[in-house]
N, C-alpha and C. Protein backbone atom coordinates (compact mmCIF):
# COMPACT_ATOMS: atom_id res chain seq x y z
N UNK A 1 75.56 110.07 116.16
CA UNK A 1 74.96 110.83 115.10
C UNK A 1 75.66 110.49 113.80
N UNK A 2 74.94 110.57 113.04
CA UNK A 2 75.17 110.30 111.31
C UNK A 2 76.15 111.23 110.70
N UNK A 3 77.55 111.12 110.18
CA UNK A 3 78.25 111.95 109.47
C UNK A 3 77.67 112.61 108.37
N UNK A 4 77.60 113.55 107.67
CA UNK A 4 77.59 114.33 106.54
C UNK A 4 78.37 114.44 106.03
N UNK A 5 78.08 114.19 104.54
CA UNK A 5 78.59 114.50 103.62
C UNK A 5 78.62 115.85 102.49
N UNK A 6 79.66 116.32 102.77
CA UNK A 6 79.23 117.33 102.73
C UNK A 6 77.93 118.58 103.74
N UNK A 7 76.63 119.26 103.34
CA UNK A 7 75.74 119.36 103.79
C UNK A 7 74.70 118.64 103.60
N UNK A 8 75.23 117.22 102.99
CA UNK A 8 74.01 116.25 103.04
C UNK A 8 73.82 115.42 104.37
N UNK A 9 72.58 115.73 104.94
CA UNK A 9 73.13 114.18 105.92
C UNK A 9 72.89 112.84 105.12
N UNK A 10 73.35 112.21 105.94
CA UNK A 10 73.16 110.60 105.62
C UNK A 10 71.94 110.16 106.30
N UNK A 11 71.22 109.41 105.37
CA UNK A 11 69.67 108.66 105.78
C UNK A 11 70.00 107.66 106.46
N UNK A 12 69.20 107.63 107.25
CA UNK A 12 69.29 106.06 108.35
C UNK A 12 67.64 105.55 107.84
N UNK A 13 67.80 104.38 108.55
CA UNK A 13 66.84 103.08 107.96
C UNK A 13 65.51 103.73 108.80
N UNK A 14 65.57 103.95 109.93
CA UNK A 14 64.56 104.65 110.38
C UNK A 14 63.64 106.00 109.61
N UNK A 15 64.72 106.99 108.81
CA UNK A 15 63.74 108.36 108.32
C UNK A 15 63.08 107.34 107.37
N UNK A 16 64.05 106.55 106.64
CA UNK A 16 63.63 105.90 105.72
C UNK A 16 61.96 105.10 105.93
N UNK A 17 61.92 104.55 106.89
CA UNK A 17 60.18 103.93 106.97
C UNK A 17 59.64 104.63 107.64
N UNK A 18 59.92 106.04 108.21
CA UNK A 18 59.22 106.83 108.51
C UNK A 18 58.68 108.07 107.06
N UNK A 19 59.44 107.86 106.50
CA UNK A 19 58.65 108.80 105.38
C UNK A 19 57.86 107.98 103.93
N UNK A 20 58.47 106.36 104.12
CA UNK A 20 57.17 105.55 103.53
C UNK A 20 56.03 105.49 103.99
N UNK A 21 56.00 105.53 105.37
CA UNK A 21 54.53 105.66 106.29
C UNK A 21 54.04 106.58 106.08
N UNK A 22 54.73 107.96 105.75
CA UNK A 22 54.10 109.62 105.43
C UNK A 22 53.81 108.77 103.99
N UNK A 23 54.19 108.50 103.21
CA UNK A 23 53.62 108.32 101.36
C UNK A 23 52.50 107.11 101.29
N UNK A 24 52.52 105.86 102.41
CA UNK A 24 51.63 104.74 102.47
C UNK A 24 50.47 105.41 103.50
N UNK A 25 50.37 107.17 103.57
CA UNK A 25 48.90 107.22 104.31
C UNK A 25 48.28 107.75 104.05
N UNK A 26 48.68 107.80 102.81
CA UNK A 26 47.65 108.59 101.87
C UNK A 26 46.98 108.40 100.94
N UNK A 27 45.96 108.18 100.30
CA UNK A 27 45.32 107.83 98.80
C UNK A 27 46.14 108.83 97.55
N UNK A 28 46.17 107.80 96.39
CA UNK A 28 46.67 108.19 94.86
C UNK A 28 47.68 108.84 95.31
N UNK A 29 47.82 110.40 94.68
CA UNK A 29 49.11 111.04 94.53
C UNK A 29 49.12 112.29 95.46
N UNK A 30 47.92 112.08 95.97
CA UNK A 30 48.14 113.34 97.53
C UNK A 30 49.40 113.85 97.85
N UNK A 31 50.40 112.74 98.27
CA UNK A 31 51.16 113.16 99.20
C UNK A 31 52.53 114.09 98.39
N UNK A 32 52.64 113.20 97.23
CA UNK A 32 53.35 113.49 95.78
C UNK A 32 52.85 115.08 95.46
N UNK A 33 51.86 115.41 95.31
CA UNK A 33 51.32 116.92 95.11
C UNK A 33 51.72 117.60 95.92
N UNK A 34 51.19 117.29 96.97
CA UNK A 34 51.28 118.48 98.34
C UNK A 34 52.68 118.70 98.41
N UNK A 35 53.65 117.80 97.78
CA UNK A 35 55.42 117.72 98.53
C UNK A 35 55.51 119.01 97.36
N UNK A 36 55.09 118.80 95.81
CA UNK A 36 55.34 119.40 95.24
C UNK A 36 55.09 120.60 95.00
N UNK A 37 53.62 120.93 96.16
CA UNK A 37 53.25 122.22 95.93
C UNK A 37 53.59 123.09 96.90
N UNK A 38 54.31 122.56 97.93
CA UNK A 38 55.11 122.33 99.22
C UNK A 38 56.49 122.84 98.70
N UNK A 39 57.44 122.32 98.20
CA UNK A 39 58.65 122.82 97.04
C UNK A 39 58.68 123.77 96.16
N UNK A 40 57.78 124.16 95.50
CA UNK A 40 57.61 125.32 94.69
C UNK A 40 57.35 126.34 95.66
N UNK A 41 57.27 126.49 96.80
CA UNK A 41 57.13 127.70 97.70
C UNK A 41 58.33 127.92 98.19
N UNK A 42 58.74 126.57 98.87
CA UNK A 42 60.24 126.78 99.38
C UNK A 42 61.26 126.36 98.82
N UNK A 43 61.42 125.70 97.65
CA UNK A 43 62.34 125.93 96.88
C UNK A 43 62.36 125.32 95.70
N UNK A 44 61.66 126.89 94.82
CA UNK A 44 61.09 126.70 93.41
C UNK A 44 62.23 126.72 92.44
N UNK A 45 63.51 126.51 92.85
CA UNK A 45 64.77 125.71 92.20
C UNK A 45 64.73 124.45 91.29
N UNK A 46 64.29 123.57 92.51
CA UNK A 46 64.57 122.51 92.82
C UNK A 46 63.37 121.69 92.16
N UNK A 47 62.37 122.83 92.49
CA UNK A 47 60.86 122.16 92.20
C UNK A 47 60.79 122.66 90.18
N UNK A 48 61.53 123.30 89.83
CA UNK A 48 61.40 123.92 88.46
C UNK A 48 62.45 122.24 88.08
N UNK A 49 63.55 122.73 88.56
CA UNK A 49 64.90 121.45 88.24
C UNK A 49 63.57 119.89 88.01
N UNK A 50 63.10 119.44 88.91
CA UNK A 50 62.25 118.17 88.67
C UNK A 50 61.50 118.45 88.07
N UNK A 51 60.21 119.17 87.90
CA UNK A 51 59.62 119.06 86.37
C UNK A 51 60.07 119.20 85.17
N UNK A 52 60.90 119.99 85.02
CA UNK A 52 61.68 119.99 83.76
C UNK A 52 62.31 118.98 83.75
N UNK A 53 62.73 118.00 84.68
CA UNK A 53 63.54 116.48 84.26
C UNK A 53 62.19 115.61 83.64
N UNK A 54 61.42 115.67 84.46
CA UNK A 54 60.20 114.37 85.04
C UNK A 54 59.79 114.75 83.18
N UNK A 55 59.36 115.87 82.86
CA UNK A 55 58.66 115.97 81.47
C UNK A 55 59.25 115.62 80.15
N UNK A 56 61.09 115.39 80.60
CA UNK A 56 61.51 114.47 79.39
C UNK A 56 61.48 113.16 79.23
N UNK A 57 60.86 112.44 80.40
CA UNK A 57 61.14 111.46 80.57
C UNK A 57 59.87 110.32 80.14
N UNK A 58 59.90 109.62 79.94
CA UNK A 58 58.55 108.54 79.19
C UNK A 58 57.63 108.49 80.37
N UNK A 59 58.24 108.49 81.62
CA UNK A 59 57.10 108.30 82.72
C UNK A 59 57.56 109.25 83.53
N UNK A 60 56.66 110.27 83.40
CA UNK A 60 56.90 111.42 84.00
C UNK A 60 56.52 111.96 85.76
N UNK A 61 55.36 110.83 85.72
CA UNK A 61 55.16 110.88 87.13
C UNK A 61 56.05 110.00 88.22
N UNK A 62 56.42 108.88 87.59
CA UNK A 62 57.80 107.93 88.45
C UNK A 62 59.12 108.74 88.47
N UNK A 63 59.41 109.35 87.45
CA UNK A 63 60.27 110.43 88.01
C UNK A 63 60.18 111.68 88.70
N UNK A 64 58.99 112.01 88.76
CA UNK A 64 59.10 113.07 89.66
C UNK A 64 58.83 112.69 91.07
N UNK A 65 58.14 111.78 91.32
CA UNK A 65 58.00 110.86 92.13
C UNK A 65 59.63 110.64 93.34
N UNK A 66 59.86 109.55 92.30
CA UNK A 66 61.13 109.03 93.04
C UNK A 66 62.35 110.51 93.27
N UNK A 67 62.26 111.86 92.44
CA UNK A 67 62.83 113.07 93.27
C UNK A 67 62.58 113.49 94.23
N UNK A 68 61.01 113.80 94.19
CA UNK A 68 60.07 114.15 95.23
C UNK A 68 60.92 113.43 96.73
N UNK A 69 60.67 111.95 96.45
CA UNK A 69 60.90 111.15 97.67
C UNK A 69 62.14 111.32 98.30
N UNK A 70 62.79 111.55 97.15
CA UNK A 70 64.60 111.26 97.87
C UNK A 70 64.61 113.42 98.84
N UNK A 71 64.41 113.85 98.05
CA UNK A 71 64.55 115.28 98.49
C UNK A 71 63.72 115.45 100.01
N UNK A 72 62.76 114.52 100.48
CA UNK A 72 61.87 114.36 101.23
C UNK A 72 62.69 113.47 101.99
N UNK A 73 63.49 112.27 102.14
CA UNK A 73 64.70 111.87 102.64
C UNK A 73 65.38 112.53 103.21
N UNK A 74 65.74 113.47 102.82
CA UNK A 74 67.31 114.46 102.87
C UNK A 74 66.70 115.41 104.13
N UNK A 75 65.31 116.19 103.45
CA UNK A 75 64.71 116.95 104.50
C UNK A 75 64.47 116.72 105.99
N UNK A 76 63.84 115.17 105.68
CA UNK A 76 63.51 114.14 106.99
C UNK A 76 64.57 114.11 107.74
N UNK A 77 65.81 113.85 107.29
CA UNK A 77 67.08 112.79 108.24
C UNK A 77 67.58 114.75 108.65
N UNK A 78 67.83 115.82 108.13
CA UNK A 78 68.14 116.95 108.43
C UNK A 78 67.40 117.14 109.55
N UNK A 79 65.83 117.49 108.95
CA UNK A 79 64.82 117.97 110.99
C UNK A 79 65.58 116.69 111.72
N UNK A 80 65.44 115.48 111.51
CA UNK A 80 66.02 114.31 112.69
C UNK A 80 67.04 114.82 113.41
N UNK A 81 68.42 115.15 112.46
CA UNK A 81 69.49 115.36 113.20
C UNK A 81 69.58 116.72 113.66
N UNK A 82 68.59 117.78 113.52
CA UNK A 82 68.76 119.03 114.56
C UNK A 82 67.97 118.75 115.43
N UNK A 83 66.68 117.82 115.45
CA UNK A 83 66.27 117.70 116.85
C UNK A 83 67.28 117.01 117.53
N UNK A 84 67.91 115.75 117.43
CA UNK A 84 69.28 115.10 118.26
C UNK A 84 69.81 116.11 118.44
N UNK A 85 70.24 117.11 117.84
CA UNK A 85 71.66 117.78 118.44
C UNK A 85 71.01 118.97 119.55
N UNK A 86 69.55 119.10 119.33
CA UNK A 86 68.87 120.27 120.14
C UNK A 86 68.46 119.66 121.64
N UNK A 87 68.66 118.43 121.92
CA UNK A 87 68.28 117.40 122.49
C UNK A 87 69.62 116.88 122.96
N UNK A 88 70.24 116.88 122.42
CA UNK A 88 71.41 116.23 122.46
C UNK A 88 71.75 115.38 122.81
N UNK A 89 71.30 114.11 122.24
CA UNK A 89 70.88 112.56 122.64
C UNK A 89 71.59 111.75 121.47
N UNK A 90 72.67 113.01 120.56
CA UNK A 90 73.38 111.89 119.75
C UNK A 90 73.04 111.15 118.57
């Protein structure tokens, strides 16, 4: 299993093309919305924190974007490593 840092886990190469396959199966910005409208329920922190970045920025949708994704990373490799440890396959 993957050390943490801190309460971050660490991404492996696997969540990693598993959550490009979640963003490459979808048309336009579907998947980008739903994460975001998805975040503002469960944590309208985080989801306030990225629009207020993404709207200073010249391209406002590549940055909210590339937050979206990484926070969607973090989430991914987290469910991964409590199913391993619920499983306990390491």
């Amino acid at each position: 299993m993957e050390v943490n840092v801190g309460n971050l886990p660490v991404v492996t190469k696997d969540t990693g093309y598993a959550v490009c396959r979640e963003l490459e199966s979808e048309d336009d910005n579907a998947y980008i919305v739903r994460m975001l409208e998805r975040l503002e329920k469960e944590n309208p922190c985080v989801a306030e924190f990225i629009s207020r970045l993404s709207i200073q920025h010249q391209d406002p949708v590549a940055v909210s974007t590339a937050a979206l994704l990484v926070y969607r990373l973090l989430e991914s490799q987290s469910e991964s490593n409590a199913l391993s440890e619920q499983l306990d396959i390491g």
